[in-house]
Protein backbone atom coordinates (compact mmCIF):
# COMPACT_ATOMS: atom_id res chain seq x y z
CA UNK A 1 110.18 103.70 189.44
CA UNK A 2 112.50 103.09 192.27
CA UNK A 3 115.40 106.36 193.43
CA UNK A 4 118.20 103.91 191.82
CA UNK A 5 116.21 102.27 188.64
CA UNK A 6 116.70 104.04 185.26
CA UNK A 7 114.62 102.94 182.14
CA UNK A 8 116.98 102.62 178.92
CA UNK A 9 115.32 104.03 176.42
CA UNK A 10 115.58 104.39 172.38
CA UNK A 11 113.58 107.43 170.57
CA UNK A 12 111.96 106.14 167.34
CA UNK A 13 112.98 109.06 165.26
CA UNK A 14 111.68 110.56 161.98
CA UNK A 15 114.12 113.56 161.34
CA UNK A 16 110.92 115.62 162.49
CA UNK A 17 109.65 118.33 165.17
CA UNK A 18 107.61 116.08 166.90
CA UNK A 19 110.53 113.02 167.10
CA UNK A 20 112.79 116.52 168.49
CA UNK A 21 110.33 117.59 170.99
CA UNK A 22 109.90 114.23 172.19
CA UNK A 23 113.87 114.19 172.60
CA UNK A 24 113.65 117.51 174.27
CA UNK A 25 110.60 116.60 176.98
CA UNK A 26 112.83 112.48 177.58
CA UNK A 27 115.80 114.99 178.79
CA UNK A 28 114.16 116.52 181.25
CA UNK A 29 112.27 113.62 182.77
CA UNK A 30 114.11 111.54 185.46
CA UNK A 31 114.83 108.03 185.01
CA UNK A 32 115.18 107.80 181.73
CA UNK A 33 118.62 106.80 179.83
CA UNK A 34 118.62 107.80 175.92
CA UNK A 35 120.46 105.28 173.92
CA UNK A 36 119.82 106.24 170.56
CA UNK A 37 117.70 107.23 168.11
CA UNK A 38 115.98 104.45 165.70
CA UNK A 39 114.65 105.34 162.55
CA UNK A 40 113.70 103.26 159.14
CA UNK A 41 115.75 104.25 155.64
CA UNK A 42 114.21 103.93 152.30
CA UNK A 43 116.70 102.13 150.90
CA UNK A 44 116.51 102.59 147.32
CA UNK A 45 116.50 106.90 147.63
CA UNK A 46 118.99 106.57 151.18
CA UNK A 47 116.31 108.85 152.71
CA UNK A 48 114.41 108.76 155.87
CA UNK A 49 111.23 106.92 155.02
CA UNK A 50 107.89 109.49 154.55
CA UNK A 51 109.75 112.75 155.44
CA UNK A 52 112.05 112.15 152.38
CA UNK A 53 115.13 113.47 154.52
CA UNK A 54 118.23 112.78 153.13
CA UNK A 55 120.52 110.37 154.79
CA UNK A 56 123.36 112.91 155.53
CA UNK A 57 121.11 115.30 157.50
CA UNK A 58 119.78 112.36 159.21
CA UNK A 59 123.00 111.64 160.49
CA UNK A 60 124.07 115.56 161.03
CA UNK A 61 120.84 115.48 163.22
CA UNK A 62 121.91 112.72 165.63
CA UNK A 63 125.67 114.46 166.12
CA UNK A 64 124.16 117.63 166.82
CA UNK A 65 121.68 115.57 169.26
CA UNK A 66 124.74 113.73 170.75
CA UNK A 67 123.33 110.44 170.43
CA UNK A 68 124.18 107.49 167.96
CA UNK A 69 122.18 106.31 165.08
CA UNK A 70 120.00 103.55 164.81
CA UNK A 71 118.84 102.69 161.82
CA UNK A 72 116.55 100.03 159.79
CA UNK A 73 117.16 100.11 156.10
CA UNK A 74 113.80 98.97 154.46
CA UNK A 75 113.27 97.94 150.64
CA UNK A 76 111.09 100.09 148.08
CA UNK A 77 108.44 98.93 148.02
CA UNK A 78 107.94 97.61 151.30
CA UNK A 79 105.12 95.47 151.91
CA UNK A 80 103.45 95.65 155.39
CA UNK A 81 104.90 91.83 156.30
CA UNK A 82 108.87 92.69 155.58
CA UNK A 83 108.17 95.97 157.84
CA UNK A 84 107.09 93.99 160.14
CA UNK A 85 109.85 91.08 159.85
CA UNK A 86 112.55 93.99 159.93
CA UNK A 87 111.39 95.82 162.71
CA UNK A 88 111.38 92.56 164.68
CA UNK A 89 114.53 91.59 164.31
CA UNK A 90 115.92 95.35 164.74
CA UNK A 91 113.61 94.75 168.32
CA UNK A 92 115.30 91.62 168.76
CA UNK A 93 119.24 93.39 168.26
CA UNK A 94 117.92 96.09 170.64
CA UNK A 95 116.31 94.06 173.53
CA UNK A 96 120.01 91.97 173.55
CA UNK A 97 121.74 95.36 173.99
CA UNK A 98 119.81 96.45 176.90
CA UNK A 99 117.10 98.87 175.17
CA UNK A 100 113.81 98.30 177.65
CA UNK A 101 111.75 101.05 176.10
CA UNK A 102 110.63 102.84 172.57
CA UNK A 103 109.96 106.37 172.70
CA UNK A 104 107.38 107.61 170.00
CA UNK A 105 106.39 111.50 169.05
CA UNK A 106 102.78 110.38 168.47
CA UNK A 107 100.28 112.96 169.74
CA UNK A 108 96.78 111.32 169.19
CA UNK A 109 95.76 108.62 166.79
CA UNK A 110 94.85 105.70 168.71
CA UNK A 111 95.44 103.50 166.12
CA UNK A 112 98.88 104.08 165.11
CA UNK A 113 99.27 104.04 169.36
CA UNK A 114 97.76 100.46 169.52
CA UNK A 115 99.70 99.04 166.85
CA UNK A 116 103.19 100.42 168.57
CA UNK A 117 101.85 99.20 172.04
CA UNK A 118 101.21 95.21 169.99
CA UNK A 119 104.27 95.55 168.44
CA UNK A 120 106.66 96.17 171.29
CA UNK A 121 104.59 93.53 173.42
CA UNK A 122 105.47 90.70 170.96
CA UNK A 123 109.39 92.39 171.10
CA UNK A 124 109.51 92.44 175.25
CA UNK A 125 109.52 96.13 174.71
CA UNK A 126 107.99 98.94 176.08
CA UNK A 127 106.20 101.68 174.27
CA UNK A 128 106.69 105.52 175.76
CA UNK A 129 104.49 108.37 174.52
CA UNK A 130 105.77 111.50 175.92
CA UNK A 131 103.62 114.02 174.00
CA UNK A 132 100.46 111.87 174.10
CA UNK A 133 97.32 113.71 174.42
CA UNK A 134 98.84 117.05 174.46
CA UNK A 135 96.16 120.12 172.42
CA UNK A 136 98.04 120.68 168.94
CA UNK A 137 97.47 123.72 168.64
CA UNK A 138 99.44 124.85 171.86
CA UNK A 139 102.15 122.24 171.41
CA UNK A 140 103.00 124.26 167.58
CA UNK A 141 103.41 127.36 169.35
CA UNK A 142 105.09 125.92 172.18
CA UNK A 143 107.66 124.21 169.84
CA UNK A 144 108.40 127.34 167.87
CA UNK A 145 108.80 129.71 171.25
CA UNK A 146 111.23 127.04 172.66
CA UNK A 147 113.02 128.41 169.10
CA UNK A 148 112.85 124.91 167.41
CA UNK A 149 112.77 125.06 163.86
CA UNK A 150 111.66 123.23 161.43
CA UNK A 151 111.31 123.04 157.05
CA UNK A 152 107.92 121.53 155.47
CA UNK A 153 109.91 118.35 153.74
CA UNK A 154 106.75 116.26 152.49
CA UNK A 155 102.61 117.27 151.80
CA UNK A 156 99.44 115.57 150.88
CA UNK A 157 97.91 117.14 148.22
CA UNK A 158 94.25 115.81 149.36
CA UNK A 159 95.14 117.31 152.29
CA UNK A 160 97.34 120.86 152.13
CA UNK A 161 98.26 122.77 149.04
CA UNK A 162 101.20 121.77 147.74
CA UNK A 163 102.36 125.36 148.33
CA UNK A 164 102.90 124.84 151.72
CA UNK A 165 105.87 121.94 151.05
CA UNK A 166 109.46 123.96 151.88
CA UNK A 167 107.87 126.20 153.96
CA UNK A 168 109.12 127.23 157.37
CA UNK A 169 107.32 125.41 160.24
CA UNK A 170 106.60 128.86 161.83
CA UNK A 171 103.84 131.56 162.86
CA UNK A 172 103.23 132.83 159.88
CA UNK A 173 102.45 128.99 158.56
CA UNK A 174 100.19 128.33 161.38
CA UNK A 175 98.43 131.40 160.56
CA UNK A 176 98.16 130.07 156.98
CA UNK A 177 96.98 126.57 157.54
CA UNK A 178 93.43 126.34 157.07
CA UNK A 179 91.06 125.48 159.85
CA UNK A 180 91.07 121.90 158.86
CA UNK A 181 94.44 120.85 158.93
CA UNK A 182 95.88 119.87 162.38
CA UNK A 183 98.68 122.08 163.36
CA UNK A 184 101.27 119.74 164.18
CA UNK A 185 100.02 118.11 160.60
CA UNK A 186 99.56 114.48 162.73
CA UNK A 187 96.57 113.61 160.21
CA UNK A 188 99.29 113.14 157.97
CA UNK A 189 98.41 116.49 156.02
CA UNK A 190 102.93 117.03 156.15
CA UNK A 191 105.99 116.13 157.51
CA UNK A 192 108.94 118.08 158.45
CA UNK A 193 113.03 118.14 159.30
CA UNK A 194 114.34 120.08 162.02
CA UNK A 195 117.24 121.66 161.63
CA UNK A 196 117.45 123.31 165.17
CA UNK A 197 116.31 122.19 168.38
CA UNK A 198 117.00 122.76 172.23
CA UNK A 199 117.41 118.81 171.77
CA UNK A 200 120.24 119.74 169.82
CA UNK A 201 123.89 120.91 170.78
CA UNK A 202 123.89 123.30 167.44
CA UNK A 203 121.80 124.11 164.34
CA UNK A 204 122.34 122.28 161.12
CA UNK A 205 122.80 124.69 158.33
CA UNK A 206 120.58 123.65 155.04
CA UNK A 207 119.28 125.22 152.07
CA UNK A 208 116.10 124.45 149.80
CA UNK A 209 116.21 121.65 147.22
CA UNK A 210 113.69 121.51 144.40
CA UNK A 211 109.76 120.69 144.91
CA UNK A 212 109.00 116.95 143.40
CA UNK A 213 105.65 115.27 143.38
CA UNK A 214 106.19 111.49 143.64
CA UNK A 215 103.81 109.18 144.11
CA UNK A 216 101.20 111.22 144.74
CA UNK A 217 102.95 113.10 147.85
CA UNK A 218 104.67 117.02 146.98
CA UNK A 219 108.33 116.46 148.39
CA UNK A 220 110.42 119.70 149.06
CA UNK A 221 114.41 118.26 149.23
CA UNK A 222 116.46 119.62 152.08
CA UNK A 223 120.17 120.16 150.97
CA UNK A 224 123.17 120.26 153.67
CA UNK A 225 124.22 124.20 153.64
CA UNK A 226 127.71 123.24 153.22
């Protein structure tokens, strides 16, 4: 990348740590031009699609991150095609407004990489994977040190207890998770919200909702503080 060139870039976000760190790490790397942060809606609950985060906090999170809000309302249920159709045209509105790049917080699945990186080819978009390949177990503990913090929103019962959902993303829950379960939960074991961040300009105040299951997922709600 030339002295003078800067890549514009959007950060597909998911309300959780690793969409934050991602934000954190783009910051600090030179030539790069945040213009927003993109994430998909469920529609029919107003909540950010798997992590179940409520549309309010969603927006709370991109103030406190100083950046607008991009997002992609999807239907419920959602079949793989009109995913696809919507995030084409929401590539389409982005490519005319001078987005060259996607940012994603993926860490290792190849898959889920490969179907970003076909995606964003058919789009004229490039895919960015800032925490790509980097150990899990030293990125957790790196997270938490840098004092971002996070709440357990969403678990997989075949995977984690359902005790763990509303838990702090913390020590203490690394400590607890067993052996099999990968510590920044990217084997879809949970999902999380992060309420504060050095991405972020201040922390967003929340309290604990009740514990749901729903279609076969344990759902903690995250309630705005105020």
């Amino acid at each position: 990348m030339g002295l003078c060139q800067v890549k514009r870039v959007i950060l597909s976000w998911s309300s959780g740590k690793d969409s934050a760190w991602a934000l954190h790490l783009l910051r600090q790397t030179p030539g790069i031009e945040l213009l927003g942060l993109l994430t998909t809606v469920n529609q029919a609950f107003d909540r950010v699609a798997m992590h179940a985060v409520r549309q309010q906090l969603l927006e709370q999170q991109a103030e406190a991150a100083g950046l607008p809000l991009v997002t992609v309302p999807l239907p419920w249920p959602c079949p793989n095609e009109e995913y696809e159709r919507l995030m084409r045209d929401a590539s389409a509105r982005m490519l005319a407004a001078g987005v060259q790049a996607v940012a994603f917080g993926d860490l290792f699945l190849e898959d889920i990489r490969q179907y970003r990186v076909d995606q964003l080819a058919k789009a004229g978009l490039e895919p960015l994977f800032p925490l790509w390949g980097m150990p899990t177990p030293q990125l957790a503990r790196t997270m938490i040190a840098a004092g971002q913090k996070a709440r357990i929103t969403c678990v997989d019962p075949r995977k984690l207890d359902p005790g763990f959902a509303g838990r702090d993303f913390d020590l203490a829950l690394l400590n607890d998770l067993p052996a099999a379960v990968d510590p920044c939960g990217e084997n879809g074991e949970f999902h999380t919200f992060v309420y504060e961040s050095p991405a972020y300009s201040r922390p967003i105040p929340i309290r604990s909702g009740d514990v749901i299951e729903r279609d076969g997922f344990v759902f903690a709600d995250v309630l705005p503080a105020g």
